[in-house]
N, C-alpha and C. Protein backbone atom coordinates (compact mmCIF):
# COMPACT_ATOMS: atom_id res chain seq x y z
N UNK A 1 0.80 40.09 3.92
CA UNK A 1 1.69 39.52 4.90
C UNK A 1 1.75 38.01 4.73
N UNK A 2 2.67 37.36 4.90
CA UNK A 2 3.03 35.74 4.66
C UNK A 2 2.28 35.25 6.28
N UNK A 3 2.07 34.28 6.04
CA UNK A 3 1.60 33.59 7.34
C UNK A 3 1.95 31.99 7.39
N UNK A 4 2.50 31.44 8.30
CA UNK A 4 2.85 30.20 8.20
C UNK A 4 1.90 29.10 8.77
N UNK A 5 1.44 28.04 7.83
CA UNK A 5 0.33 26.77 8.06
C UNK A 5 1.17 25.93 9.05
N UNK A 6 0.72 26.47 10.59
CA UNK A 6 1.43 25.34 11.13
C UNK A 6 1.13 24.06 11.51
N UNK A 7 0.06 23.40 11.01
CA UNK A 7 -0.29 22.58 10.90
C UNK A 7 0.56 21.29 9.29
N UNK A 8 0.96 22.20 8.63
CA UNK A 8 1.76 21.99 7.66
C UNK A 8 3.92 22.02 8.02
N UNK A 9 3.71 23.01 8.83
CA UNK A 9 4.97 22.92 9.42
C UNK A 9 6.36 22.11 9.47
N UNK A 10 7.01 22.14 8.80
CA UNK A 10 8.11 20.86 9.51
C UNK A 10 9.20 21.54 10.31
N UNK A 11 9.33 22.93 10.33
CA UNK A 11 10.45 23.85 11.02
C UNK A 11 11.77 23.35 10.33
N UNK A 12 11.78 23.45 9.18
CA UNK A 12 13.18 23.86 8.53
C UNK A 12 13.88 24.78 8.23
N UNK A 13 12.79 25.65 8.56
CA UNK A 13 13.61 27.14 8.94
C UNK A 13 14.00 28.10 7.59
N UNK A 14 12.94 27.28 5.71
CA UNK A 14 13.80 27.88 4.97
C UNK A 14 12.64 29.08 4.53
N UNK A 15 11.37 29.01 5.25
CA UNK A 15 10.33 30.46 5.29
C UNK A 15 11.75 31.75 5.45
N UNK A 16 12.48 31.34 6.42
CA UNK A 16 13.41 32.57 7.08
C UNK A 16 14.39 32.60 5.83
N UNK A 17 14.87 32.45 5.53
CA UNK A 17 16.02 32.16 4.14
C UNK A 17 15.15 32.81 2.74
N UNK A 18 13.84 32.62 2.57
CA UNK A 18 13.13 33.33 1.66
C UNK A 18 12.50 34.78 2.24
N UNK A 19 12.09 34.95 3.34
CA UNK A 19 11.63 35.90 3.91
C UNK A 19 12.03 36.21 5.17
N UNK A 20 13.16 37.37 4.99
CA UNK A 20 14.05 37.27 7.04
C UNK A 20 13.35 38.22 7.28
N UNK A 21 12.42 39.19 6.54
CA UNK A 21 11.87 39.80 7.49
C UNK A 21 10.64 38.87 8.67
N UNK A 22 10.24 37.75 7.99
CA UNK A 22 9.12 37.00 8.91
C UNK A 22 9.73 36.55 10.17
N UNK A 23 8.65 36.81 10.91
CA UNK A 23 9.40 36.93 12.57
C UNK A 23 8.63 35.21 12.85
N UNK A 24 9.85 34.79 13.04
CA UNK A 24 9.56 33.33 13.65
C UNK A 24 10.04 33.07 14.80
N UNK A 25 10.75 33.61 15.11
CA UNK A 25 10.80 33.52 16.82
C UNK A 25 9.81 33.40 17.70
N UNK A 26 10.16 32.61 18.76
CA UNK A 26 8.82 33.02 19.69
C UNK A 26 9.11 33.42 21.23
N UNK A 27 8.71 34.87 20.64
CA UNK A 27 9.27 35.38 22.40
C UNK A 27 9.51 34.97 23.48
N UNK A 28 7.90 34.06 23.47
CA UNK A 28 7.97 33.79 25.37
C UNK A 28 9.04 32.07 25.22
N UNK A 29 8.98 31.65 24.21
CA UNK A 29 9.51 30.09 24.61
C UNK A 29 10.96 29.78 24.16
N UNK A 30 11.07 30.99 23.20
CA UNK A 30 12.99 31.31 22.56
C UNK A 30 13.95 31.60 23.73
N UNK A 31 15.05 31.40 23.51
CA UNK A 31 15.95 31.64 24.01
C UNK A 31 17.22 31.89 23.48
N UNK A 32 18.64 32.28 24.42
CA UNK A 32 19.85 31.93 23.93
C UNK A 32 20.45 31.39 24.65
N UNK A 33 21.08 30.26 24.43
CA UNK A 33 22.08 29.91 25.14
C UNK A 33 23.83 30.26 24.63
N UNK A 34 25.09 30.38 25.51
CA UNK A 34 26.04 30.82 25.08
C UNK A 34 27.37 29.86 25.50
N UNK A 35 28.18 28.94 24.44
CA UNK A 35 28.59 28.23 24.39
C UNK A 35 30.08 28.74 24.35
N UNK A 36 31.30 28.37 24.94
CA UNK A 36 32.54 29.04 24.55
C UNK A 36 33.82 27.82 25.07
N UNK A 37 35.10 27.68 24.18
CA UNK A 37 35.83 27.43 24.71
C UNK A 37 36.19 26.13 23.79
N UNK A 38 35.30 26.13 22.51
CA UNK A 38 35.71 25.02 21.93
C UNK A 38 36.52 25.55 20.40
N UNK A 39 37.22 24.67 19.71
CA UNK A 39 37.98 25.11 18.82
C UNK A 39 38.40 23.96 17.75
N UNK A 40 38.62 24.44 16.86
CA UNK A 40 38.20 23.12 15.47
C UNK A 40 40.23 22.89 15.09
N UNK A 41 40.92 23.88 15.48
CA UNK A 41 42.31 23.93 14.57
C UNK A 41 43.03 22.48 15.40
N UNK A 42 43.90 22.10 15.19
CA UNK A 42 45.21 20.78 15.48
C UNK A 42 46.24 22.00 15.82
N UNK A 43 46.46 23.16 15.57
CA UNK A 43 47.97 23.55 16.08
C UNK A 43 48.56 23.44 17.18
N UNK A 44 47.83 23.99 18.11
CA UNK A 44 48.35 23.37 19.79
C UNK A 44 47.79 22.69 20.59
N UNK A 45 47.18 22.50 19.94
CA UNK A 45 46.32 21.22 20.98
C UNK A 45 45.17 20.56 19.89
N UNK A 46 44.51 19.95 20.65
CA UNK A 46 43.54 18.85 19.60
C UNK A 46 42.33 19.75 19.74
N UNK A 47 41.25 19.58 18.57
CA UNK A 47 40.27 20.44 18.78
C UNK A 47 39.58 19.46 20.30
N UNK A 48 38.62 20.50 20.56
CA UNK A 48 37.37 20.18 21.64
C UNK A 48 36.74 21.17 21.46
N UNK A 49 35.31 20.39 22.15
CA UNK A 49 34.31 21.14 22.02
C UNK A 49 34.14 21.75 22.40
N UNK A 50 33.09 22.95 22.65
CA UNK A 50 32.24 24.39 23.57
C UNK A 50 31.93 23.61 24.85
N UNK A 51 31.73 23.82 25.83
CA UNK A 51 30.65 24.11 27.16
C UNK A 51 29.90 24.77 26.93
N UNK A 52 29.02 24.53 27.54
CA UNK A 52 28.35 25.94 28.24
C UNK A 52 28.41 26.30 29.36
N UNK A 53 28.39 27.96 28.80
CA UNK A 53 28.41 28.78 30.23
C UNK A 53 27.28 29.37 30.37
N UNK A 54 26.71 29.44 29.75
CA UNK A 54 25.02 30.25 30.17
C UNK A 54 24.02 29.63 29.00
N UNK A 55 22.73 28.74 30.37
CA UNK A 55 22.14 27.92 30.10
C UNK A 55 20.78 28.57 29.17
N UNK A 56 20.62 29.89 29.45
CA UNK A 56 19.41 30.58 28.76
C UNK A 56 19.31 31.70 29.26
N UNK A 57 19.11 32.81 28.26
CA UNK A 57 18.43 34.28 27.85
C UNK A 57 17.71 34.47 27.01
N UNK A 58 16.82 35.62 27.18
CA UNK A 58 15.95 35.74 26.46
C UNK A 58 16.02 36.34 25.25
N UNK A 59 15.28 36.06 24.11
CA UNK A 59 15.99 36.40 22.82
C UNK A 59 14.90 37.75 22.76
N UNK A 60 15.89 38.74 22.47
CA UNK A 60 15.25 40.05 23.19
C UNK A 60 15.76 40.38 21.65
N UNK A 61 15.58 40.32 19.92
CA UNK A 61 15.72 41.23 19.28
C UNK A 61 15.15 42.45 18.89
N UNK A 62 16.40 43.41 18.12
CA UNK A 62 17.29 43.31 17.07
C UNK A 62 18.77 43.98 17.76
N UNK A 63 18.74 43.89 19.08
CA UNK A 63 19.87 44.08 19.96
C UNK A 63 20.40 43.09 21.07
N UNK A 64 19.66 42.12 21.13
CA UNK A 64 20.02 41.20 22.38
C UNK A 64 20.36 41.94 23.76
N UNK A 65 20.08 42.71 24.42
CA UNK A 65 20.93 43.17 25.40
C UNK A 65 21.27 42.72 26.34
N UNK A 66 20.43 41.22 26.86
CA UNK A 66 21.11 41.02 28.22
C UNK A 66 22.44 39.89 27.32
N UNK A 67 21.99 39.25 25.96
CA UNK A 67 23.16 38.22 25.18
C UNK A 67 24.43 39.36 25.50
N UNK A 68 24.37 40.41 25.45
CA UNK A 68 25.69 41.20 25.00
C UNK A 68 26.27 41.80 26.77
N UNK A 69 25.68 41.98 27.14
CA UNK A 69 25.75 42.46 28.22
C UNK A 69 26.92 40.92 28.94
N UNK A 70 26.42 40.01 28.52
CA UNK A 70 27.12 38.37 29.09
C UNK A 70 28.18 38.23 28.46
N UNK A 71 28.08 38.72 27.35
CA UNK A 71 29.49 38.25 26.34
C UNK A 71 30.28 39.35 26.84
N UNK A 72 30.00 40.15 27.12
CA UNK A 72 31.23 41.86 27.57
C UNK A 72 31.69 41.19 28.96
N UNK A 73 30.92 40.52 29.69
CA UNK A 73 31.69 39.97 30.91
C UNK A 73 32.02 38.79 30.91
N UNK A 74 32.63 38.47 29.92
CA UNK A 74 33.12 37.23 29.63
C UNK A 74 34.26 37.50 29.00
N UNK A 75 34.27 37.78 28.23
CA UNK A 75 35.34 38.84 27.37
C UNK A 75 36.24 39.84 28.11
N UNK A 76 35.70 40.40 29.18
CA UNK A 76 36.07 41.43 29.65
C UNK A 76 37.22 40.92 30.73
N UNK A 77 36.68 39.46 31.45
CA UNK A 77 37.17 38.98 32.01
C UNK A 77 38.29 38.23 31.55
N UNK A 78 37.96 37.59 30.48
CA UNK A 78 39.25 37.09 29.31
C UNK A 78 40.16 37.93 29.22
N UNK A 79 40.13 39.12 28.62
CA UNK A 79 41.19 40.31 28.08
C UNK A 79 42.01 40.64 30.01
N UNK A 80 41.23 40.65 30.91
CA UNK A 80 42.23 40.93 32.16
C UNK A 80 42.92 39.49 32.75
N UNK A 81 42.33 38.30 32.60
CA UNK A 81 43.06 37.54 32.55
C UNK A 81 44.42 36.52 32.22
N UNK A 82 44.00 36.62 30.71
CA UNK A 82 44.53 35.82 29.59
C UNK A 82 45.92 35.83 29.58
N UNK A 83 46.96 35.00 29.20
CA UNK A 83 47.94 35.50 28.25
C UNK A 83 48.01 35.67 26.87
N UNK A 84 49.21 36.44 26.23
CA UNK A 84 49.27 36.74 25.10
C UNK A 84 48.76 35.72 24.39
N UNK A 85 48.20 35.97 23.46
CA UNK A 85 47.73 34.61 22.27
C UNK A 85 47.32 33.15 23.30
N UNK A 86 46.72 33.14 23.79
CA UNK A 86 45.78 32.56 24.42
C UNK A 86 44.73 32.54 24.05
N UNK A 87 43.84 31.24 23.92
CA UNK A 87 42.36 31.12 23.26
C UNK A 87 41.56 31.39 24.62
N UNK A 88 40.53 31.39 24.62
CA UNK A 88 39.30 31.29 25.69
C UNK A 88 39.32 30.30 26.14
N UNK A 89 39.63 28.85 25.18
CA UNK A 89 39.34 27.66 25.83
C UNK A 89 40.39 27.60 26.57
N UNK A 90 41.81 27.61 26.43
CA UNK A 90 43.16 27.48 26.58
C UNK A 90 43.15 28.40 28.03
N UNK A 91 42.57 29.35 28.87
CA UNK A 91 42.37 30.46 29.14
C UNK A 91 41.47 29.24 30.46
N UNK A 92 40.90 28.79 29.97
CA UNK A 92 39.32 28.13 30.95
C UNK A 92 39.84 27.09 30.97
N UNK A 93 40.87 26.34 30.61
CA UNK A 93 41.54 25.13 30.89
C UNK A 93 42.39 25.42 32.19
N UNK A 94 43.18 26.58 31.83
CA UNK A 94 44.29 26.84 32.97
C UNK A 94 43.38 27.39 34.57
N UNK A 95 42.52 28.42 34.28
CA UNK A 95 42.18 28.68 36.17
C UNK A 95 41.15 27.51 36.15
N UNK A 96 40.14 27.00 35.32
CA UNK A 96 39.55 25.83 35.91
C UNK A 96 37.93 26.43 35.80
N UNK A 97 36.81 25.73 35.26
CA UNK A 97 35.78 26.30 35.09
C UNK A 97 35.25 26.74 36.37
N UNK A 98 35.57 26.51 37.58
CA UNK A 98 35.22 27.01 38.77
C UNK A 98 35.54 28.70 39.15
N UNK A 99 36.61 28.49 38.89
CA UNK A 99 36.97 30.12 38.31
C UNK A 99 36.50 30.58 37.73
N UNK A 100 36.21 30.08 36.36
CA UNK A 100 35.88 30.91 35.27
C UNK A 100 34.33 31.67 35.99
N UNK A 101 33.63 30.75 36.42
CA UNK A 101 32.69 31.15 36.82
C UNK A 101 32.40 32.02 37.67
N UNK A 102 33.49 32.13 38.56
CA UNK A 102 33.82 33.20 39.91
C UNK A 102 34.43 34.59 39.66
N UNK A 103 35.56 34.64 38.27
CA UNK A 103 35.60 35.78 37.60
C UNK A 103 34.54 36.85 36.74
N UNK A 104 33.90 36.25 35.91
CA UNK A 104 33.01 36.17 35.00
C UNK A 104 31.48 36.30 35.66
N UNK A 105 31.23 36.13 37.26
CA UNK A 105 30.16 36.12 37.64
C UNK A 105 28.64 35.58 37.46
N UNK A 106 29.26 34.84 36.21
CA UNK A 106 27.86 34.34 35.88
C UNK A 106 27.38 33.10 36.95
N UNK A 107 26.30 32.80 36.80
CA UNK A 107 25.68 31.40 37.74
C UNK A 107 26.13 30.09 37.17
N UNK A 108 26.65 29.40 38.23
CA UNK A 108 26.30 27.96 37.87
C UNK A 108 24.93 27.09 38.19
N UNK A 109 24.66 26.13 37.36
CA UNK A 109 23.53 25.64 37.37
C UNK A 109 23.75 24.05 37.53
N UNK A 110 22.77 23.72 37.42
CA UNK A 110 22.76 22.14 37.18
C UNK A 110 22.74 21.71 35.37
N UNK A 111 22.53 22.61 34.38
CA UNK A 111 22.39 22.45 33.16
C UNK A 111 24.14 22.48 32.61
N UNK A 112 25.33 22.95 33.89
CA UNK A 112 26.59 22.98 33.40
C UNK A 112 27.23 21.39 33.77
N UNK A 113 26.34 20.32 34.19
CA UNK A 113 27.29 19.55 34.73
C UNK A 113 27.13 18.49 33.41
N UNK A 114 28.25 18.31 32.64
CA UNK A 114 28.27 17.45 31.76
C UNK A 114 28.39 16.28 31.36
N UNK A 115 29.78 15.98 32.54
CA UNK A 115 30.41 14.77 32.75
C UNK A 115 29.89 13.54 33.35
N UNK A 116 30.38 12.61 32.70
CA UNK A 116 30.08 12.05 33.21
C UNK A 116 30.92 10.56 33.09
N UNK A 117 30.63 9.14 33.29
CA UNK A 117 32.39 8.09 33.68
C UNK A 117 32.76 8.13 31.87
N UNK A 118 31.97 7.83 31.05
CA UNK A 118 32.64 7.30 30.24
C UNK A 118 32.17 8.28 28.82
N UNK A 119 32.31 9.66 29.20
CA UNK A 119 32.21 10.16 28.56
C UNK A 119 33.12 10.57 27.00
N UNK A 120 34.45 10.50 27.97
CA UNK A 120 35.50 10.28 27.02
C UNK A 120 35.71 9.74 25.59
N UNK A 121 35.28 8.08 25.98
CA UNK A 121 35.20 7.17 24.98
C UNK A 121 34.24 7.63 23.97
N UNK A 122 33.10 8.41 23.85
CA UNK A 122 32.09 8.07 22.92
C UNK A 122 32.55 9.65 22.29
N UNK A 123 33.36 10.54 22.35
CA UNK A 123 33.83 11.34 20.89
C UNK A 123 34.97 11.45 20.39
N UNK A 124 35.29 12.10 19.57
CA UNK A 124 36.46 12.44 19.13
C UNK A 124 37.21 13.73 19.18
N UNK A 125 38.32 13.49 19.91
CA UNK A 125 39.54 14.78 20.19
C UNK A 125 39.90 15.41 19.45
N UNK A 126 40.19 14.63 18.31
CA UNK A 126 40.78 15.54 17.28
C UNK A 126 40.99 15.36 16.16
N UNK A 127 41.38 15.93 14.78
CA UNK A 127 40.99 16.05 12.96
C UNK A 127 41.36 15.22 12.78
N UNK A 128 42.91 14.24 13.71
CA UNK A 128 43.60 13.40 12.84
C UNK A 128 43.14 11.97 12.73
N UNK A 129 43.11 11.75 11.27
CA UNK A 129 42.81 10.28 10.94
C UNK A 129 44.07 9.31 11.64
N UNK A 130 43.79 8.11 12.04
CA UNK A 130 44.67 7.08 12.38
C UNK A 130 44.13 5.94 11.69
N UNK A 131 44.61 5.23 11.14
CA UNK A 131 44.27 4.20 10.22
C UNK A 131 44.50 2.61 10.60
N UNK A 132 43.75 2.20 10.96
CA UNK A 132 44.05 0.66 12.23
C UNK A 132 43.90 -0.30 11.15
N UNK A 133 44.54 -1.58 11.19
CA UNK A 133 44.46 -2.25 10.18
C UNK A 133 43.51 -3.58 11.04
C-alpha cells in the first residue's frame, strides 16, 4: 500500500494523478461546496462569475448523496422555472437570489453575502480586450 510522508507533504495533489485509487480525502474535515450561475461565453451577455449557493457538504464518496440530492433541487427548480434557452445564471438574475433561494429551498447563510462597495472595480466582466493608449 502507498502511504504519504506528511511531514514531506506539499499537497499538490499529483500522489492522486499517479495513484486515484489513494484515498486522500479527509472525511471529517472535506467538504463540498456548490457554485452556479457563472459563465465564460460573450454571446449575450459578458461572462461573470459563480456564487455560491451552498456553503458545505459532506464529501460522502463514490456517490455524493446529499451533493446530488442539492443539485436535483436546483435543477429541478431551474427546469420549472426557466425560459427556453435560458442559462441558470440568466434564470438567477431575473427572480433575484432571494428567490432563488425560496424556490430551491436551500439555506441562506452568512458565507452567501459577497458584496461589498467597491467590489465592482477590482474584476473583470468580460473576454473583451480594450486597448487604452
Amino acid at each position: 500500500s502507498v502511504k504519504i510522508n506528511a511531514e514531506k507533504c506539499m499537497y499538490c495533489g499529483n500522489c492522486f494523478s499517479v495513484c486515484p485509487a489513494l484515498p486522500i480525502a479527509d472525511p471529517v474535515n472535506d467538504g463540498v461546496a456548490i457554485v452556479v450561475g457563472g459563465k465564460v461565453g460573450n454571446l449575450r451577455t459578458p461572462p461573470k462569475f459563480s456564487r455560491l449557493a451552498v456553503a458545505y457538504l459532506p464529501n460522502n464518496p463514490p456517490r455524493w448523496p446529499e451533493v446530488t440530492k442539492t443539485i436535483r433541487k436546483i435543477f429541478d427548480a431551474y427546469a420549472a422555472g426557466a425560459k427556453k434557452h435560458e442559462r441558470v445564471g440568466e434564470w438567477i438574475d431575473r427572480i433575484g437570489w432571494e428567490k432563488f433561494f425560496a424556490v430551491t429551498g436551500l439555506p441562506f447563510t452568512y458565507q452567501h453575502i459577497d458584496d461589498w462597495t467597491y467590489a465592482f472595480t477590482t474584476y473583470r466582466t468580460t473576454a473583451q480586450v480594450k486597448w487604452v493608449k
